[in-house]
N, C-alpha and C. Protein backbone atom coordinates (compact mmCIF):
# COMPACT_ATOMS: atom_id res chain seq x y z
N UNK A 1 0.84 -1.18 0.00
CA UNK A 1 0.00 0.00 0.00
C UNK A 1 0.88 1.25 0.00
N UNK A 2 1.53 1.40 -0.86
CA UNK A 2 2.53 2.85 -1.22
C UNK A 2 1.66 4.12 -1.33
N UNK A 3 1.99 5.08 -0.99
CA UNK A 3 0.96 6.40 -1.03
C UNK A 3 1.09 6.77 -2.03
N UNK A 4 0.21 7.24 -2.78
CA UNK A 4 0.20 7.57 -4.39
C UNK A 4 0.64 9.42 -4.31
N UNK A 5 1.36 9.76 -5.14
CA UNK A 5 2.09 10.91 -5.50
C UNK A 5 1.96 12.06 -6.77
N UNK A 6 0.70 11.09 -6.97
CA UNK A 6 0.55 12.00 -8.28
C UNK A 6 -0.87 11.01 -9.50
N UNK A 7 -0.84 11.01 -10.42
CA UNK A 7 -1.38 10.57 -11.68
C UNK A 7 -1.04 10.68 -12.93
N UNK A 8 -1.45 9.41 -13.49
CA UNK A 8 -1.37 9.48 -14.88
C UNK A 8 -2.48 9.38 -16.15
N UNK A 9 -2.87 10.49 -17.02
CA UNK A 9 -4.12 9.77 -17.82
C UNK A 9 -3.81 9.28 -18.40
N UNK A 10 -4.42 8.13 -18.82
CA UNK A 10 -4.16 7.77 -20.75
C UNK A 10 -5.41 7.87 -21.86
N UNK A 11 -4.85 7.79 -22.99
CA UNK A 11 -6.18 7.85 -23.97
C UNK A 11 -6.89 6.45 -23.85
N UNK A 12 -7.66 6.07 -24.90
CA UNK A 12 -8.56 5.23 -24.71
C UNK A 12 -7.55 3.71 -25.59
N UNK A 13 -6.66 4.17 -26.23
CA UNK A 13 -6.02 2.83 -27.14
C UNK A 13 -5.19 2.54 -25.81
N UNK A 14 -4.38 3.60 -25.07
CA UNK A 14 -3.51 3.10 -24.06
C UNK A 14 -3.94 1.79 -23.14
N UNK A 15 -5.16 2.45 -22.48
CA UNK A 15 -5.83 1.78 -21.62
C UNK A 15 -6.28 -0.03 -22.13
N UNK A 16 -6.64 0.16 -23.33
CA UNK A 16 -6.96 -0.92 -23.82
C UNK A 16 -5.67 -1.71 -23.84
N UNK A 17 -4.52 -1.26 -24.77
CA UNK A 17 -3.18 -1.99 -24.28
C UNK A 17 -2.72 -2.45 -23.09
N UNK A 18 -2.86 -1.50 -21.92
CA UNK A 18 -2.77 -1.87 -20.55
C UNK A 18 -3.47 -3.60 -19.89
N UNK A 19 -4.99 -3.30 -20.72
CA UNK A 19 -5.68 -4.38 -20.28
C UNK A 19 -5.45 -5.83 -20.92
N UNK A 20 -4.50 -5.62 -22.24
CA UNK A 20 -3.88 -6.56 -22.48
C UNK A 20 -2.36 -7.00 -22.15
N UNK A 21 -2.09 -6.69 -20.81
CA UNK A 21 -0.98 -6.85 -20.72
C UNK A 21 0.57 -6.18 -21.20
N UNK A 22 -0.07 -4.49 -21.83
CA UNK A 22 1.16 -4.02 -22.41
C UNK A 22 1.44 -3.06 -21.32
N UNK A 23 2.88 -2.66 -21.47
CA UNK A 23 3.74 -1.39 -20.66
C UNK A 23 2.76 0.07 -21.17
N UNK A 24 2.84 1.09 -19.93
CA UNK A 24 2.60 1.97 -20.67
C UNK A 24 3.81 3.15 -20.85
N UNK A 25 2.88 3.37 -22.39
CA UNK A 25 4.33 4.11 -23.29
C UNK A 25 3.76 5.69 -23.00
N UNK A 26 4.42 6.53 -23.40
CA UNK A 26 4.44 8.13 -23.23
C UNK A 26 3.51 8.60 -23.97
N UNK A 27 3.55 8.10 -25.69
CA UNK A 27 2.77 8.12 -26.58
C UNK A 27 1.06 7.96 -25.70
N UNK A 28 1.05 6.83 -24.99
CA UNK A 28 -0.56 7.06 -24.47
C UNK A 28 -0.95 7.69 -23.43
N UNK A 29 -0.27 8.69 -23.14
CA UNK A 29 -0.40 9.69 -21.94
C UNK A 29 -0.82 10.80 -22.09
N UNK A 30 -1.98 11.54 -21.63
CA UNK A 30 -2.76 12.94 -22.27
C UNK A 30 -3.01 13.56 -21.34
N UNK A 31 -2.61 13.35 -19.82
CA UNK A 31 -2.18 14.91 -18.51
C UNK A 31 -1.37 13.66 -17.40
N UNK A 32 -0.83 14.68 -17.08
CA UNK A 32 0.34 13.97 -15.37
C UNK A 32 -0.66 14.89 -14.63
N UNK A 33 -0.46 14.69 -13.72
CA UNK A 33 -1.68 15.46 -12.14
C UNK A 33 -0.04 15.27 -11.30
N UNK A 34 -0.03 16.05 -10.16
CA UNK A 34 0.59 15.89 -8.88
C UNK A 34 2.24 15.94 -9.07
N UNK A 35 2.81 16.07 -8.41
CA UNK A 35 4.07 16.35 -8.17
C UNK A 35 5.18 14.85 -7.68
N UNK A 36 5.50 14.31 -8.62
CA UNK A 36 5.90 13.00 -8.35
C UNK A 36 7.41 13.09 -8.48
N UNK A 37 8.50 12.16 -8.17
CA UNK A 37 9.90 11.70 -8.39
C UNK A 37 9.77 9.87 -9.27
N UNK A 38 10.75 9.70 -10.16
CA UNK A 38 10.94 8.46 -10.30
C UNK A 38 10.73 7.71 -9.29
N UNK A 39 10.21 6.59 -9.52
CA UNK A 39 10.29 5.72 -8.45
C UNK A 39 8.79 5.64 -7.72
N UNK A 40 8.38 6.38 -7.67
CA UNK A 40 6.92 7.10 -6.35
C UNK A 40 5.87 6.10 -7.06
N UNK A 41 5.15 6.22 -6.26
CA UNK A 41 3.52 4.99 -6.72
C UNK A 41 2.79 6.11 -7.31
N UNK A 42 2.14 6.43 -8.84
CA UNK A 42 1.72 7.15 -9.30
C UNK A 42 -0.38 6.22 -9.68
N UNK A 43 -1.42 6.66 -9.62
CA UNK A 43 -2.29 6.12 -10.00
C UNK A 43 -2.74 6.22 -11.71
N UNK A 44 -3.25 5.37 -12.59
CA UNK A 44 -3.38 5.40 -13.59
C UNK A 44 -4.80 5.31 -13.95
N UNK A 45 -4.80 6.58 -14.44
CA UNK A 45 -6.54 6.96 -15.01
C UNK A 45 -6.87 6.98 -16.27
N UNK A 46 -8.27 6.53 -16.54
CA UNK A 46 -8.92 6.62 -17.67
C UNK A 46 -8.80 8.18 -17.96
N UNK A 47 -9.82 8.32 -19.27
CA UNK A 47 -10.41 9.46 -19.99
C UNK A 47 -11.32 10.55 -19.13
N UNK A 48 -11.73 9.42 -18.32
CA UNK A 48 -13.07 10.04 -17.82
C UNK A 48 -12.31 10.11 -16.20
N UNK A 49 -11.31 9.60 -15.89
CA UNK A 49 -10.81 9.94 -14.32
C UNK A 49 -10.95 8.95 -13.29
N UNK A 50 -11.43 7.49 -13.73
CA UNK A 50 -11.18 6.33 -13.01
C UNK A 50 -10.35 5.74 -13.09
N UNK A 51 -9.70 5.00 -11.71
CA UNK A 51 -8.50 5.02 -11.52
C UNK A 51 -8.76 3.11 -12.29
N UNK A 52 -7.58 3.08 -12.88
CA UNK A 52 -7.82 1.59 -13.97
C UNK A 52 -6.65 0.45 -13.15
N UNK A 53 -5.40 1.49 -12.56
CA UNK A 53 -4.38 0.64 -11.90
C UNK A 53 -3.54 1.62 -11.10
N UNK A 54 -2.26 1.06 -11.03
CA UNK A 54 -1.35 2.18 -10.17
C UNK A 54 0.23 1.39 -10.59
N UNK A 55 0.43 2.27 -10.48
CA UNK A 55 2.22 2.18 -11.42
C UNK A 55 3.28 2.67 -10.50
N UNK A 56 4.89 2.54 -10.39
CA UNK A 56 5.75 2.91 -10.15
C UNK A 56 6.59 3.56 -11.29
N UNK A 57 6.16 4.73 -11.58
CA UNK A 57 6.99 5.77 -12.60
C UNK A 57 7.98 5.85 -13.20
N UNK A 58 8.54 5.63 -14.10
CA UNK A 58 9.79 5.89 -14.86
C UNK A 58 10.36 7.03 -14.63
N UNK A 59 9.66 8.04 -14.86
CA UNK A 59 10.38 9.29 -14.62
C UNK A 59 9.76 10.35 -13.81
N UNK A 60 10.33 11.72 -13.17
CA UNK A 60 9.60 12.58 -12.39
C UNK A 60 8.46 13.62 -13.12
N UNK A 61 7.96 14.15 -12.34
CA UNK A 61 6.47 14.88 -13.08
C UNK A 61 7.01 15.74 -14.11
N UNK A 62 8.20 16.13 -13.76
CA UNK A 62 8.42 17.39 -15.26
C UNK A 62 8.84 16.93 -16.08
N UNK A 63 9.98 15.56 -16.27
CA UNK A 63 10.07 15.21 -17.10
C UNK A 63 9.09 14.23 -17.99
N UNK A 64 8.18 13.31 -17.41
CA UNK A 64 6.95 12.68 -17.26
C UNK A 64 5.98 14.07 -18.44
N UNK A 65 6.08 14.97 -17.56
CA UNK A 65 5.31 16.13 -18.43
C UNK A 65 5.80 16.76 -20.17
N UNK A 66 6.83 16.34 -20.08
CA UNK A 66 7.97 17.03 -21.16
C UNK A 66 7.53 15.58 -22.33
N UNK A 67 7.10 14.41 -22.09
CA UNK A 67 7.38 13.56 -22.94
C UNK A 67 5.97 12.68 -23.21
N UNK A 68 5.04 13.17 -22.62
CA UNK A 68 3.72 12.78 -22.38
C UNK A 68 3.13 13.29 -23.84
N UNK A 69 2.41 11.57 -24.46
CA UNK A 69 2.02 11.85 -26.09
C UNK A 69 3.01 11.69 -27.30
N UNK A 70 4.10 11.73 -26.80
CA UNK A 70 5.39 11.55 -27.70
C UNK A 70 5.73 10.32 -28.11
N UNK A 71 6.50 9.98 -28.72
CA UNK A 71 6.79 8.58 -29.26
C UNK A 71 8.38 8.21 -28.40
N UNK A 72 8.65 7.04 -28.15
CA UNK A 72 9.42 6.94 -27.21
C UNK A 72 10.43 6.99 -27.61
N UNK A 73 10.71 6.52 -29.00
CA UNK A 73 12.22 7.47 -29.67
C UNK A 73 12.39 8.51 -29.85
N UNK A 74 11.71 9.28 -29.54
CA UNK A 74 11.84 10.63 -28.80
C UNK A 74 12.42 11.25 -28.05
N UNK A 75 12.47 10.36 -26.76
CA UNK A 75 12.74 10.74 -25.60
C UNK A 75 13.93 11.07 -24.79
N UNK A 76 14.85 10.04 -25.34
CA UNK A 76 16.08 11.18 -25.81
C UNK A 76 16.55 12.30 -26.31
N UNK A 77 16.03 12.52 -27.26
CA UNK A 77 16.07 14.42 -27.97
C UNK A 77 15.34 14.95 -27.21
N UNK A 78 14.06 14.85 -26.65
CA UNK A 78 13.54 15.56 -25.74
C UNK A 78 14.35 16.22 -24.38
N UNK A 79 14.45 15.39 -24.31
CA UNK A 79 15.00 15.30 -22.23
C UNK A 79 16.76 15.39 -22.43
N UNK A 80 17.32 15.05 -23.51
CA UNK A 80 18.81 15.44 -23.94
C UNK A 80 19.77 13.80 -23.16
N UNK A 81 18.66 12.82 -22.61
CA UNK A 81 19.53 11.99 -22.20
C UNK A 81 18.61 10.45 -22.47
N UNK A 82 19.05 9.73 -22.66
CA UNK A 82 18.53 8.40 -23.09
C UNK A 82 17.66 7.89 -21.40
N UNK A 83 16.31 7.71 -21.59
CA UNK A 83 15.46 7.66 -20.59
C UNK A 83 14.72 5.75 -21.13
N UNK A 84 14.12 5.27 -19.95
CA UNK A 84 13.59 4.16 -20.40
C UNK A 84 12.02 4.04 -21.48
N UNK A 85 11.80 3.51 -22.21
CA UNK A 85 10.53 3.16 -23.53
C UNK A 85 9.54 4.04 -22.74
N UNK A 86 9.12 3.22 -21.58
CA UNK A 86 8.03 2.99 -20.83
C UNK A 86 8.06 3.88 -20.04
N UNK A 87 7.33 4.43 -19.85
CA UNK A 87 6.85 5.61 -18.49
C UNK A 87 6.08 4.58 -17.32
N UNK A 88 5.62 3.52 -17.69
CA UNK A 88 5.33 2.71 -16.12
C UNK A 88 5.32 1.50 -16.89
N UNK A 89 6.54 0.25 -16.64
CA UNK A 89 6.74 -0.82 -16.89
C UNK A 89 5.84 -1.80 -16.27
N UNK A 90 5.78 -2.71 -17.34
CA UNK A 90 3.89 -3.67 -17.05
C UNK A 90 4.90 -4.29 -15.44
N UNK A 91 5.66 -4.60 -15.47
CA UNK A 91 6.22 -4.84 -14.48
C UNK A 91 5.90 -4.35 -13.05
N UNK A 92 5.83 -3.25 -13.08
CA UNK A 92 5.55 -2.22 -12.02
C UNK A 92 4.58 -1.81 -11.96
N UNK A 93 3.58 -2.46 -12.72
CA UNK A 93 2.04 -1.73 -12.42
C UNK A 93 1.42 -3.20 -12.02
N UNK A 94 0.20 -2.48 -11.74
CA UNK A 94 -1.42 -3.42 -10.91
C UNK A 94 -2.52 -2.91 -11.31
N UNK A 95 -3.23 -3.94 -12.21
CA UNK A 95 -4.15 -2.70 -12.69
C UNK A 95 -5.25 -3.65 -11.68
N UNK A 96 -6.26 -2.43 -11.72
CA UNK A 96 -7.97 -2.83 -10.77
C UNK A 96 -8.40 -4.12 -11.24
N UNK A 97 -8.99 -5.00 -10.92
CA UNK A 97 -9.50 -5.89 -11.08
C UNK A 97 -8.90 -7.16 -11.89
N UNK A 98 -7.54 -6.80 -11.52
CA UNK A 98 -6.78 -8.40 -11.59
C UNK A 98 -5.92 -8.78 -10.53
């Protein structure tokens, strides 16, 4: 039970990937909420603002913010330093109702 630090939305293809077992990527991310660090338990929301799972973050809220919607070969030119694919590795997440 980690205290959550923040949020993540995704669009509606993200979410669906999620529910099949995929990582989520930056590309399906459309607002960060809250003030987070790598590492922190972040919650993961639908479209509409229900919480679908909860993740341990790849990166902190500004950079998280800087790369949110982008494609993950990106994310290097963005941020100027080679960062991981995934903004919350299927690894590190729990989604609701599994």
């Amino acid at each position: 039970s980690l205290e959550l630090k923040g949020a993540v939305f995704v669009d509606p293809g993200a979410a669906a990937a999620l529910a099949g077992g995929k990582s989520l990527l930056p590309a399906g991310v459309t607002r960060i909420e809250g003030v987070f660090s790598r590492g922190d338990c972040v919650a993961i929301r639908d479209e509409r603002g229900a919480e679908i799972g909860r993740g341990l973050v790849a990166y902190d809220a500004l950079h998280a913010e800087r790369i949110r919607g982008r494609k993950s070969r990106d994310i290097a030119h963005i941020l100027g330093t080679a960062g991981r694919a995934e903004m919350i590795h299927r690894d590190d997440m729990a989604l609701a109702g599994r």
